[in-house]
C-alpha atoms as a PDB file:
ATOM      1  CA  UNK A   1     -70.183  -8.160  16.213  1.00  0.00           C
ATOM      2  CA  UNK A   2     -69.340 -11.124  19.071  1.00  0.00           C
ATOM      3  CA  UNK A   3     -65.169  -9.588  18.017  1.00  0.00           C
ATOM      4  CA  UNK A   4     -66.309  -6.279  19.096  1.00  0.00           C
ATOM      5  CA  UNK A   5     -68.903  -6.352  21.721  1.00  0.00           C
ATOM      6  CA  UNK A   6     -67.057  -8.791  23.853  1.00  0.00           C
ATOM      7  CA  UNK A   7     -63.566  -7.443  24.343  1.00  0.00           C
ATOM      8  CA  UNK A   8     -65.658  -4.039  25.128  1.00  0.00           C
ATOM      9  CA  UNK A   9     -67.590  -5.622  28.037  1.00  0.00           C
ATOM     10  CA  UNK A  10     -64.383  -7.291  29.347  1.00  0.00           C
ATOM     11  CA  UNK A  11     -62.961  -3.572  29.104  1.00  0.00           C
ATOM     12  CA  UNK A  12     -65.280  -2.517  31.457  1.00  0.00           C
ATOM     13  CA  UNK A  13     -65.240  -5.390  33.838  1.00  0.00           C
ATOM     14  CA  UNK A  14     -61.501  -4.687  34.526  1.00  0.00           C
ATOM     15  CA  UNK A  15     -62.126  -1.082  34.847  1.00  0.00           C
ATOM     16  CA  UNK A  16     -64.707  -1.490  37.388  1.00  0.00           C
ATOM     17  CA  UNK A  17     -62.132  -4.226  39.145  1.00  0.00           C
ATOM     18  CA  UNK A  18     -59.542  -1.564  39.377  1.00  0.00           C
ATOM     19  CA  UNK A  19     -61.886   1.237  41.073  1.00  0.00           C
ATOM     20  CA  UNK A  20     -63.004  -1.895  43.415  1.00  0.00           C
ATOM     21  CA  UNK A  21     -59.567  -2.901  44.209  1.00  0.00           C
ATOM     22  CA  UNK A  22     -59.207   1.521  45.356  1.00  0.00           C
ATOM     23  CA  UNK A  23     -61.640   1.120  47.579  1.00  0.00           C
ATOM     24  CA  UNK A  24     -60.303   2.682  51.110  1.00  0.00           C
ATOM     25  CA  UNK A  25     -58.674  -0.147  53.413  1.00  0.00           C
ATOM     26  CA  UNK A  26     -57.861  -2.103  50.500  1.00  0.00           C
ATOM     27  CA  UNK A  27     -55.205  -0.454  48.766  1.00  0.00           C
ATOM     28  CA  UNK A  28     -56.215   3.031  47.622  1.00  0.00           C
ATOM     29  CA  UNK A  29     -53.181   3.405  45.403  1.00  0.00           C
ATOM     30  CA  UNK A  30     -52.769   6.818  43.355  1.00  0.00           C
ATOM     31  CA  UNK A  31     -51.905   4.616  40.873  1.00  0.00           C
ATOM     32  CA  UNK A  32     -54.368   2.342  40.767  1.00  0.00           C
ATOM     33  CA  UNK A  33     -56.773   5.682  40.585  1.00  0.00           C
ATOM     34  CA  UNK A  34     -54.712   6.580  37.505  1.00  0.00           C
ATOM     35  CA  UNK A  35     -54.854   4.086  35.394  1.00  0.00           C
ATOM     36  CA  UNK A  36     -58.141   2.438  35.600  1.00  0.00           C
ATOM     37  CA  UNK A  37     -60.267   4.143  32.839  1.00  0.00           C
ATOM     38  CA  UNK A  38     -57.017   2.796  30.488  1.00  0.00           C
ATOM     39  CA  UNK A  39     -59.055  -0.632  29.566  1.00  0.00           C
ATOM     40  CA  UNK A  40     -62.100   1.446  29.025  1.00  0.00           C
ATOM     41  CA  UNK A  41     -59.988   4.210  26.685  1.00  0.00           C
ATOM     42  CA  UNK A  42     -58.338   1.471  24.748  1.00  0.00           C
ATOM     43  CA  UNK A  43     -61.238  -0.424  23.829  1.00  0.00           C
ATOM     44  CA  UNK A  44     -63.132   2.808  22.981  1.00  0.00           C
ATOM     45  CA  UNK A  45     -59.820   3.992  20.612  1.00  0.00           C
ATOM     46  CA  UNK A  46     -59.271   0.134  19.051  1.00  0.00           C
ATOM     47  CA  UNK A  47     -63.467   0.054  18.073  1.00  0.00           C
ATOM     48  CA  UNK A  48     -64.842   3.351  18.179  1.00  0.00           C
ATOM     49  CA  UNK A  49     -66.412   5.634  20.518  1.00  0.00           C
ATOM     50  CA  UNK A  50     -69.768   4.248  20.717  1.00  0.00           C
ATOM     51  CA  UNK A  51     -68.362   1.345  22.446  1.00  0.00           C
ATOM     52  CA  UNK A  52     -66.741   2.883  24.907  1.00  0.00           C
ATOM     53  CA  UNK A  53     -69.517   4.820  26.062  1.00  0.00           C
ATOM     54  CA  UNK A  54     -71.259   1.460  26.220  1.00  0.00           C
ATOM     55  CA  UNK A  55     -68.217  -0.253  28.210  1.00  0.00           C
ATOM     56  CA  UNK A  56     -68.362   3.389  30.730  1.00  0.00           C
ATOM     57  CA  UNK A  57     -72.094   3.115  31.390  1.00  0.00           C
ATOM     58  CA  UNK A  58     -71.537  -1.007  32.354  1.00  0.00           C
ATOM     59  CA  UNK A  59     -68.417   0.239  34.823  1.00  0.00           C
ATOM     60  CA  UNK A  60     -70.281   2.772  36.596  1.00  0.00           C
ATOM     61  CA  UNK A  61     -73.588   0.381  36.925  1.00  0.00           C
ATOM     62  CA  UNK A  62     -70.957  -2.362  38.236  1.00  0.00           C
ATOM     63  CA  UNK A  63     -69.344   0.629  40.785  1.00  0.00           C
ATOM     64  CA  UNK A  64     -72.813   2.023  41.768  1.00  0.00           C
ATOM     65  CA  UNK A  65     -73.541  -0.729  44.475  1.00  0.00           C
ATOM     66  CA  UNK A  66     -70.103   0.249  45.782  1.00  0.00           C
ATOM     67  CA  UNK A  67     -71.410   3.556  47.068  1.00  0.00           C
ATOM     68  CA  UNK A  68     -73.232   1.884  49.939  1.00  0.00           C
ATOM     69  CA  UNK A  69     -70.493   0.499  51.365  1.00  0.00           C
ATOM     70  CA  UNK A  70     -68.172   3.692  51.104  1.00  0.00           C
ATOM     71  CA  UNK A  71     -68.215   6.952  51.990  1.00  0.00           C
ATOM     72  CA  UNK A  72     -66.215  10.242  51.501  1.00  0.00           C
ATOM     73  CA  UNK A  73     -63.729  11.412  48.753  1.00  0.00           C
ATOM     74  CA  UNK A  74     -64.497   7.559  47.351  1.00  0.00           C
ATOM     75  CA  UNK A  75     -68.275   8.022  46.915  1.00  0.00           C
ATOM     76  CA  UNK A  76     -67.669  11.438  45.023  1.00  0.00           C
ATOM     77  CA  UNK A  77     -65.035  10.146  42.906  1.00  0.00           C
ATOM     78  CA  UNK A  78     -67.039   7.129  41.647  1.00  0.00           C
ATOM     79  CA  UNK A  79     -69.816  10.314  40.268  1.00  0.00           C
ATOM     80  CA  UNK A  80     -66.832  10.840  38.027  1.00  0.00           C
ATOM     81  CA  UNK A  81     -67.093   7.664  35.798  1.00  0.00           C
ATOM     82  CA  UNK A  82     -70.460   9.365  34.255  1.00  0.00           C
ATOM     83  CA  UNK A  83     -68.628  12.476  32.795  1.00  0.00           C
ATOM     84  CA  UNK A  84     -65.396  10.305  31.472  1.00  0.00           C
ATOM     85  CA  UNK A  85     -68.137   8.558  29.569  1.00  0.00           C
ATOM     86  CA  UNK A  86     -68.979  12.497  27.856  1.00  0.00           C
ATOM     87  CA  UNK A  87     -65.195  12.781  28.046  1.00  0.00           C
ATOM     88  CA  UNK A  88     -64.209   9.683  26.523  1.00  0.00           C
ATOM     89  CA  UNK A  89     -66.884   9.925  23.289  1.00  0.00           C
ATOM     90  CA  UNK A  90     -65.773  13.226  22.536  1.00  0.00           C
ATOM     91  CA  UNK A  91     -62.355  12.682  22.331  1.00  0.00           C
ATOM     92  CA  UNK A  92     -62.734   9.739  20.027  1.00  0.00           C
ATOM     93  CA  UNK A  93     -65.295  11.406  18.055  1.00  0.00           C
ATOM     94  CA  UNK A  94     -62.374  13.867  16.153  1.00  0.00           C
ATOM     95  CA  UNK A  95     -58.702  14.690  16.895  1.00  0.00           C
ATOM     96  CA  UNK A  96     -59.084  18.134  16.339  1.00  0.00           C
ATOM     97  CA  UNK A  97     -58.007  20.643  18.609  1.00  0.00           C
ATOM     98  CA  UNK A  98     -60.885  22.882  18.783  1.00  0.00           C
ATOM     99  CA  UNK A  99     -63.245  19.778  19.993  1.00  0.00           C
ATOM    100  CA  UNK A 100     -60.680  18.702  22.477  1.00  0.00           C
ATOM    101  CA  UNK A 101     -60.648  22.033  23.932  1.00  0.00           C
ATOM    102  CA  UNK A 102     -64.482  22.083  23.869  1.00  0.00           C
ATOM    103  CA  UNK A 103     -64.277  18.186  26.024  1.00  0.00           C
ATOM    104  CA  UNK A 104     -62.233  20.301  28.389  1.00  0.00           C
ATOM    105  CA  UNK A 105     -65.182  23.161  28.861  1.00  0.00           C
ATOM    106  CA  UNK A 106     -67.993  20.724  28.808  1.00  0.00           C
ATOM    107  CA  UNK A 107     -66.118  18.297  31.308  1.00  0.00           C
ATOM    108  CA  UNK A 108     -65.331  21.273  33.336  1.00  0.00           C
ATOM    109  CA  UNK A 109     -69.031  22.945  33.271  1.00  0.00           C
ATOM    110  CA  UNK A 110     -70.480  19.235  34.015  1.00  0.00           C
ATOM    111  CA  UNK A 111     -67.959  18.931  37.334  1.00  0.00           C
ATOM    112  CA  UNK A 112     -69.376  22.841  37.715  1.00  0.00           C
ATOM    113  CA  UNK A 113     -72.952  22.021  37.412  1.00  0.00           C
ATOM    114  CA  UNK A 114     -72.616  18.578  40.073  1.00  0.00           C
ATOM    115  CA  UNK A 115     -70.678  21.075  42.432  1.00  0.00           C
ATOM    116  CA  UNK A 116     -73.368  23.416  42.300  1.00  0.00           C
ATOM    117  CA  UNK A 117     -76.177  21.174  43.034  1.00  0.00           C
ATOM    118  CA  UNK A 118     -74.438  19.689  46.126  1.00  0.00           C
ATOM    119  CA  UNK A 119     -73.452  23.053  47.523  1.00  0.00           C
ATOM    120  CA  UNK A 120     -77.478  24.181  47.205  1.00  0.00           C
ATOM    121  CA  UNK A 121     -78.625  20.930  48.253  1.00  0.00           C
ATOM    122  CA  UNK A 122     -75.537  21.152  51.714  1.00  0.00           C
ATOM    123  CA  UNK A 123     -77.029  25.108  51.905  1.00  0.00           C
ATOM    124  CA  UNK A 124     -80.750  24.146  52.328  1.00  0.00           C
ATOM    125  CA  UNK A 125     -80.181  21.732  55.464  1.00  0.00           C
ATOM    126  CA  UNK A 126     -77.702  24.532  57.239  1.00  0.00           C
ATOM    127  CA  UNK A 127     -74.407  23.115  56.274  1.00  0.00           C
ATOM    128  CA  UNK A 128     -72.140  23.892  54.090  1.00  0.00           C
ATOM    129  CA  UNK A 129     -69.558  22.619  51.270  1.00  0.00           C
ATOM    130  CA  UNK A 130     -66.638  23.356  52.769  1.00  0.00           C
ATOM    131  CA  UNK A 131     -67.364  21.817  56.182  1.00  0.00           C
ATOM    132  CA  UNK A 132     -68.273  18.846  54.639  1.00  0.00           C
ATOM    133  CA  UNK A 133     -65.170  18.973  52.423  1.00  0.00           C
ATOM    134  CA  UNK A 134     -62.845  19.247  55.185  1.00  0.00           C
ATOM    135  CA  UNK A 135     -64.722  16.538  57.368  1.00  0.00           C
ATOM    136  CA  UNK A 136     -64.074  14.088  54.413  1.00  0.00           C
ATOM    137  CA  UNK A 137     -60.580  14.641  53.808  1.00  0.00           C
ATOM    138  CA  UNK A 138     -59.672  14.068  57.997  1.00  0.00           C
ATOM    139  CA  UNK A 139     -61.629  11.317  57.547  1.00  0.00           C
ATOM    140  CA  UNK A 140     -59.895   9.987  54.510  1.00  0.00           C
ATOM    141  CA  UNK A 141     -56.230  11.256  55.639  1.00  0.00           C
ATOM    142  CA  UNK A 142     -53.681  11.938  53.030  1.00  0.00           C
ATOM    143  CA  UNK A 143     -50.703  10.747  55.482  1.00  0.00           C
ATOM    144  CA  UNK A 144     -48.668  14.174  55.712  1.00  0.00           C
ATOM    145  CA  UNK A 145     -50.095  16.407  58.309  1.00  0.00           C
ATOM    146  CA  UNK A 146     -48.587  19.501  56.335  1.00  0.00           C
ATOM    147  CA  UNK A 147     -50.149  18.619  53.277  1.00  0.00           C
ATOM    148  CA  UNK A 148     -53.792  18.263  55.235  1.00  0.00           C
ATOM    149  CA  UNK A 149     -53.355  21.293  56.811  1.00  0.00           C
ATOM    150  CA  UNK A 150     -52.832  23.326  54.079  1.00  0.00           C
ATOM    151  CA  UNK A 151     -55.713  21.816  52.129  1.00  0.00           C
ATOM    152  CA  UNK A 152     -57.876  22.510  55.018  1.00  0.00           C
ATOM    153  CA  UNK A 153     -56.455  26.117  55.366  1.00  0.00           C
ATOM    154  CA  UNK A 154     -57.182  26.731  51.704  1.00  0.00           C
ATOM    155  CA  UNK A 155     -60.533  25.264  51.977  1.00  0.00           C
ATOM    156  CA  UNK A 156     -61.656  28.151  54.775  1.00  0.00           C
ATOM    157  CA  UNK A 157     -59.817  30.798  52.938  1.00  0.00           C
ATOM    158  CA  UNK A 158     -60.623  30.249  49.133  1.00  0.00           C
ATOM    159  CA  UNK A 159     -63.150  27.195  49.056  1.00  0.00           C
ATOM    160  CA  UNK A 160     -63.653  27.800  44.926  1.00  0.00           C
ATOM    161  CA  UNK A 161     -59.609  27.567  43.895  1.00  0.00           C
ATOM    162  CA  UNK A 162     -59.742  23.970  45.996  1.00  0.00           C
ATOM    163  CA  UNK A 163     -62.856  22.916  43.748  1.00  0.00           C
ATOM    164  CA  UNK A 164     -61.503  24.337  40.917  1.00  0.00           C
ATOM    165  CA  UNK A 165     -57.878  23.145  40.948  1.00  0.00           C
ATOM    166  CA  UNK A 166     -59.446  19.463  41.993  1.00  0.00           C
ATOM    167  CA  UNK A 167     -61.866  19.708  39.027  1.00  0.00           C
ATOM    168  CA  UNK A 168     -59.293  20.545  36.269  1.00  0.00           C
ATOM    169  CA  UNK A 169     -56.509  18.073  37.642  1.00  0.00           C
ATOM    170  CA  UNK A 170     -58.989  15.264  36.952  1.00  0.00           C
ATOM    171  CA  UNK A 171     -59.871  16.371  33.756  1.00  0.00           C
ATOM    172  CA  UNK A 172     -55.983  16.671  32.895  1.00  0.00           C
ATOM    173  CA  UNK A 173     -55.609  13.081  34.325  1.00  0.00           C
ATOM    174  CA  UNK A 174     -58.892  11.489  32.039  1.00  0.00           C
ATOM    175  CA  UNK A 175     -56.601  13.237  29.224  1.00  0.00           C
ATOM    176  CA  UNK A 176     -53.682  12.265  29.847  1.00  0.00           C
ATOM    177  CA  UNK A 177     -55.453   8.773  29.984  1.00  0.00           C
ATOM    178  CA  UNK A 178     -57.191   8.683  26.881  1.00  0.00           C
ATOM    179  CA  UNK A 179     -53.684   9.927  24.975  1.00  0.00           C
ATOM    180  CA  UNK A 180     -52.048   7.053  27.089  1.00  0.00           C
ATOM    181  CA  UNK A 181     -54.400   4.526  25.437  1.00  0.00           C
ATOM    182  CA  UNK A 182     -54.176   5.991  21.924  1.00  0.00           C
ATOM    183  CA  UNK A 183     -50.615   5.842  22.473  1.00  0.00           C
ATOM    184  CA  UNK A 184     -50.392   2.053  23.024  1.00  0.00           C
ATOM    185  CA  UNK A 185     -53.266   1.592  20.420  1.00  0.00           C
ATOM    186  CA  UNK A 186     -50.657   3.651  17.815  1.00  0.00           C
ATOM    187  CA  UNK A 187     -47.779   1.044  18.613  1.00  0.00           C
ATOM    188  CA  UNK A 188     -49.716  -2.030  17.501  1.00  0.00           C
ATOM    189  CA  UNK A 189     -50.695   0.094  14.795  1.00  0.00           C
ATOM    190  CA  UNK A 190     -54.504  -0.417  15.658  1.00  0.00           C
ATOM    191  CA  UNK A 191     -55.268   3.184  16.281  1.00  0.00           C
ATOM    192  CA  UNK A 192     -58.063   5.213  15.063  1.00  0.00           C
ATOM    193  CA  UNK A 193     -57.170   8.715  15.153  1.00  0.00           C
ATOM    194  CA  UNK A 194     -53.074   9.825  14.822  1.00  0.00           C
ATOM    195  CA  UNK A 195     -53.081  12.469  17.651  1.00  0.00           C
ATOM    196  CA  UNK A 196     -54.688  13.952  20.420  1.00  0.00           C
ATOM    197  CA  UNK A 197     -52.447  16.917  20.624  1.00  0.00           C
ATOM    198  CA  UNK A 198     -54.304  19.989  21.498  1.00  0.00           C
ATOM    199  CA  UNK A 199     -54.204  22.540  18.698  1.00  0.00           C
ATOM    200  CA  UNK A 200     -54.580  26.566  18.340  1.00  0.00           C
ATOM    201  CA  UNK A 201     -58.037  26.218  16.760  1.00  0.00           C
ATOM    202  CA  UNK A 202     -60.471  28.742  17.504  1.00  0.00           C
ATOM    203  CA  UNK A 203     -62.656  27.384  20.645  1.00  0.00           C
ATOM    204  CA  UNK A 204     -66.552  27.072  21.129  1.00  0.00           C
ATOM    205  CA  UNK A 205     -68.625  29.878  21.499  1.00  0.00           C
ATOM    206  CA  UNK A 206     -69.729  27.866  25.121  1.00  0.00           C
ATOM    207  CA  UNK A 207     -66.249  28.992  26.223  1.00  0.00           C
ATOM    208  CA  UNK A 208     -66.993  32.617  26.170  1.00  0.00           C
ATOM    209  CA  UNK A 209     -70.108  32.664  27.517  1.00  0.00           C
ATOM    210  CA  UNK A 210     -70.029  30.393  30.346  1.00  0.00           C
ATOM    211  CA  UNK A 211     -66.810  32.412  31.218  1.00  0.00           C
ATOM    212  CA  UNK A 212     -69.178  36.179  31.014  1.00  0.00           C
ATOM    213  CA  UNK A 213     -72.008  34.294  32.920  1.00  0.00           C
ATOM    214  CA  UNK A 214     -69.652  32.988  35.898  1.00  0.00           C
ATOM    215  CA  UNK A 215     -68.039  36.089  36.322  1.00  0.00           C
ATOM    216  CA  UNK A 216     -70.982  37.944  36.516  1.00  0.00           C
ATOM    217  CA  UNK A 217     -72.616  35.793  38.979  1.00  0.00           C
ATOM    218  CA  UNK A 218     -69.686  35.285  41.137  1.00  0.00           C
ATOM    219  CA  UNK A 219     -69.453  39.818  41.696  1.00  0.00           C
ATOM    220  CA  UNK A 220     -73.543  39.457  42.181  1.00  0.00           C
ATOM    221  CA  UNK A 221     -74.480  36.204  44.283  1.00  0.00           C
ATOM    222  CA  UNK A 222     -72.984  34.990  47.688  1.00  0.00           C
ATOM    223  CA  UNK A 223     -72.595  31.929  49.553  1.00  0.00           C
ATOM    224  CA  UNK A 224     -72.950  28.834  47.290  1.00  0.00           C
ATOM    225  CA  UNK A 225     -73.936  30.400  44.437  1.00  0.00           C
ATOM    226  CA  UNK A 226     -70.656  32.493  44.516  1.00  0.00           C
ATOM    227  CA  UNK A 227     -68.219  29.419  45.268  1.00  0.00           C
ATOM    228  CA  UNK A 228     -70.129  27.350  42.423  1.00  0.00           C
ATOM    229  CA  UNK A 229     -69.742  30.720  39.695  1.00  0.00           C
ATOM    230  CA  UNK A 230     -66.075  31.448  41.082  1.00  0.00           C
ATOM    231  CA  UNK A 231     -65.241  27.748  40.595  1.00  0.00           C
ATOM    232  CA  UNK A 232     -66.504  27.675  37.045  1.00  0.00           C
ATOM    233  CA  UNK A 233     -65.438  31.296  36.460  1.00  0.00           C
ATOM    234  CA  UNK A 234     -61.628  29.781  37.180  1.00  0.00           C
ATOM    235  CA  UNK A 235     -62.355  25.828  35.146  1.00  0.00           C
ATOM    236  CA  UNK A 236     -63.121  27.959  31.918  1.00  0.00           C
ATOM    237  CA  UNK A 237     -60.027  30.215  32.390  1.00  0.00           C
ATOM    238  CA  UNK A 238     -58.310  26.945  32.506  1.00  0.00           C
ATOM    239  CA  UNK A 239     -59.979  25.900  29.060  1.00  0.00           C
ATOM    240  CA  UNK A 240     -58.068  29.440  27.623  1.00  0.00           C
ATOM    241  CA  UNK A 241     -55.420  28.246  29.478  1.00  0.00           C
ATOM    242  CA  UNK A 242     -55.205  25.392  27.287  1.00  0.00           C
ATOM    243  CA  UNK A 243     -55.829  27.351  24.063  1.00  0.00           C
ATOM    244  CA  UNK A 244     -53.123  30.000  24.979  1.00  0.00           C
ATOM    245  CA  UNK A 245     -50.512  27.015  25.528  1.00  0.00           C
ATOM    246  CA  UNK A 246     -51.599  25.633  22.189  1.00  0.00           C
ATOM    247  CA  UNK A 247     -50.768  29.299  20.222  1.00  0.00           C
ATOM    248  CA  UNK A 248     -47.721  29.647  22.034  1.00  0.00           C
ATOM    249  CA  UNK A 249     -46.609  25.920  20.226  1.00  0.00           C
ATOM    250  CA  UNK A 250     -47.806  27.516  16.782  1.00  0.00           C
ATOM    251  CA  UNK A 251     -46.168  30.385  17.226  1.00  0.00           C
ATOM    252  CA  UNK A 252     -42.329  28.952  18.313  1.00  0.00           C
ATOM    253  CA  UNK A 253     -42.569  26.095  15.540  1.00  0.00           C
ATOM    254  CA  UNK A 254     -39.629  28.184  13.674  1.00  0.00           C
ATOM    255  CA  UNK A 255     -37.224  28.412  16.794  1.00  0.00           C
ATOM    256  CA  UNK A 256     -34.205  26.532  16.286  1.00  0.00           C
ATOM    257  CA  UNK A 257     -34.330  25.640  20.464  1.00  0.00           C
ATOM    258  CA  UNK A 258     -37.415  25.092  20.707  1.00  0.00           C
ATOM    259  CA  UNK A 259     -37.961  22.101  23.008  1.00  0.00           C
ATOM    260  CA  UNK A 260     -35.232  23.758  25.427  1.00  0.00           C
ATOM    261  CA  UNK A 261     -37.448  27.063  25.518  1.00  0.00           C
ATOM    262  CA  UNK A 262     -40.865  25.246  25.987  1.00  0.00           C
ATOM    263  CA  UNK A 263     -39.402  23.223  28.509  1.00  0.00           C
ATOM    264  CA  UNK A 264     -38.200  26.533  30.532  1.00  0.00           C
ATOM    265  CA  UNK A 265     -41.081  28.090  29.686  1.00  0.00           C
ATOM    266  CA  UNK A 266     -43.553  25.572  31.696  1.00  0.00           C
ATOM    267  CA  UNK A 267     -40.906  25.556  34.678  1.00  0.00           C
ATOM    268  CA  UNK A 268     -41.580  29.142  35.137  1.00  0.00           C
ATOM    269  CA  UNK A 269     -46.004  28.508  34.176  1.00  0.00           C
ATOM    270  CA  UNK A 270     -46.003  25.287  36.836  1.00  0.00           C
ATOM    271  CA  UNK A 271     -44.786  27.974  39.548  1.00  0.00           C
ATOM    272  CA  UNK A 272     -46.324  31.381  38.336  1.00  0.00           C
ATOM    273  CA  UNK A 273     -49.923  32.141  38.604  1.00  0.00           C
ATOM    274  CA  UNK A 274     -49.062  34.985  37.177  1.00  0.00           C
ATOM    275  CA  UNK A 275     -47.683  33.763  34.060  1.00  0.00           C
ATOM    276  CA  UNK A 276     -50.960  31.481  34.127  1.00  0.00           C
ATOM    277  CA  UNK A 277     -52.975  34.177  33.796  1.00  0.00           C
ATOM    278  CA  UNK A 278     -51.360  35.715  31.475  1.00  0.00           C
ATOM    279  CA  UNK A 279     -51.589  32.928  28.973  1.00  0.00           C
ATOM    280  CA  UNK A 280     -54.966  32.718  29.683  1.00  0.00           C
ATOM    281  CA  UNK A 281     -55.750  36.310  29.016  1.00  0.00           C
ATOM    282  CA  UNK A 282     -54.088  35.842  25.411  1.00  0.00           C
ATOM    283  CA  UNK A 283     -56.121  32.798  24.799  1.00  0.00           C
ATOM    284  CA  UNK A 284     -59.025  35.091  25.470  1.00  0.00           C
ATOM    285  CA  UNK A 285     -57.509  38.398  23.267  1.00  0.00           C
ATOM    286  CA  UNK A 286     -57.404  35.794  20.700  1.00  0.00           C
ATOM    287  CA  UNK A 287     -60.217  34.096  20.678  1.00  0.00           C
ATOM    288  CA  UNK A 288     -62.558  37.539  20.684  1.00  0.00           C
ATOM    289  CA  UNK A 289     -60.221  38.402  18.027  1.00  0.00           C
ATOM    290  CA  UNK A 290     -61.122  35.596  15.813  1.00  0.00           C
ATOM    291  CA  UNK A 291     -64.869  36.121  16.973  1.00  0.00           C
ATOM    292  CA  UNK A 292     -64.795  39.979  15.222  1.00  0.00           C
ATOM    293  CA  UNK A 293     -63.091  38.883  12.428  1.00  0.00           C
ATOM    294  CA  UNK A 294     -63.244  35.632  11.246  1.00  0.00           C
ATOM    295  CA  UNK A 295     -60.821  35.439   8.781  1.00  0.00           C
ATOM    296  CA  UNK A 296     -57.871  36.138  11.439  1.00  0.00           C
END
């Protein structure tokens, strides 16, 4: 037990030292922000899941005092060690597609559900989430005055596609983490599960209806209750986002280009909302499709 337990608590020592050595004024790296759940992935992927959700709960008890001493975009960020715990335990559980699509929905509607509970909390003392928003990030500075600006110009304009493009990058980088530690566990031949490639598998139910349930609450509420459902109306369109990308790569398997044509392909998605949303809207044809008739 003493060959497993240990190397897990000294996973989540040097995550916690990584997130400490972020701290604003000290270096505050991008990088830094990056790659410090790696330790806590790796050990999770070399022993199993259960340990990493131990080693996750130790790093965010070691980070909590940390919050007293900071403030802003830090203190916020630090509330996001809980849900890479939930991340984390659900990736490892399976390496099918259809859970890893369900870790993005429930990651998503977790971020969703925090949001939502600061912007009521911000509403009942007469202030609200996107002046506090834009008072943290001049206080924080991002060190390009163009880049600021048009942060804080999207944040009076369309407060929910700021929280929701934030929210689904961060999911996208505890991803791109957890494949980056099964990756390195695969080369010493010490990994657990082959692949963390998401799939065309037919997504949760929770999909659909948090989807229905956002977008009806964002056309009947207002104020924080509309930012909160338009945020998690857009998260779970980014969830059949995902699913539409993983059809498309089941469907051009027989193209003799094929890496050329994906690779054009998410040129023209990266700059296209449009073309977003279109993917999207398959991933949602298809999975009501599947719903209605099962053996699709």
């Amino acid at each position: 037990m003493s060959r497993v337990f240990f190397p897990s608590i000294q996973a989540g020592l040097l995550s916690a030292g990584l997130y400490y050595l972020a701290l604003p004024g000290v270096i505050g790296g991008t990088l830094i922000w990056l790659v410090a759940l790696l330790p806590l992935f790796y050990s999770g992927f070399l022993h199993g899941s259960v340990r990493q959700r131990h080693t996750t709960i130790l790093c965010f008890l070691l980070l909590l005092p940390s919050t007293l001493f900071s403030h802003g975009l830090f203190s916020v960020a630090l509330l996001m060690l809980i849900p890479s715990a939930l991340m984390g335990t659900k990736l490892l559980a399976t390496g099918s597609g259809r859970m890893i699509v369900t870790v993005f929905t429930t990651l998503n509607l977790y971020f969703c559900l925090l949001l939502t509970g600061m912007a009521l909390l911000l509403a009942s003392g007469g202030n609200s989430l996107e002046n506090v928003l834009v008072k943290m990030i001049g206080e924080e500075g991002f060190g390009d005055s163009t880049i600021e600006l048009s942060i804080v110009d999207t944040l009076h304009q369309a407060p929910y596609l700021f929280c929701a493009t934030a929210i689904c990058v961060w999911s996208l980088f505890l991803y791109g983490t957890a494949c980056l530690a099964n990756f390195i566990c695969r080369s010493y031949r010490s990994s657990l599960r082959p692949s963390l490639q998401i799939e065309s598998a037919t997504p949760s139910r929770l999909l659909l209806s948090a989807l229905i349930l956002s977008g009806l609450a964002s056309m009947v509420s207002g104020g924080a209750l509309a930012l909160c459902a338009k945020t998690t109306f857009l998260c779970m369109l980014f969830s059949y986002l995902l699913f539409g990308l993983g059809l498309i790569h089941r469907k051009t398997l027989h193209l003799n280009n094929r890496p050329l044509i994906l690779t054009v392909f998410y040129i023209f998605l990266i700059g296209s909302p449009v073309l977003s949303g279109i993917v999207a809207g398959f991933g949602i044809y298809r999975h009501l499709s599947e719903l209605m008739n099962p053996k699709m």
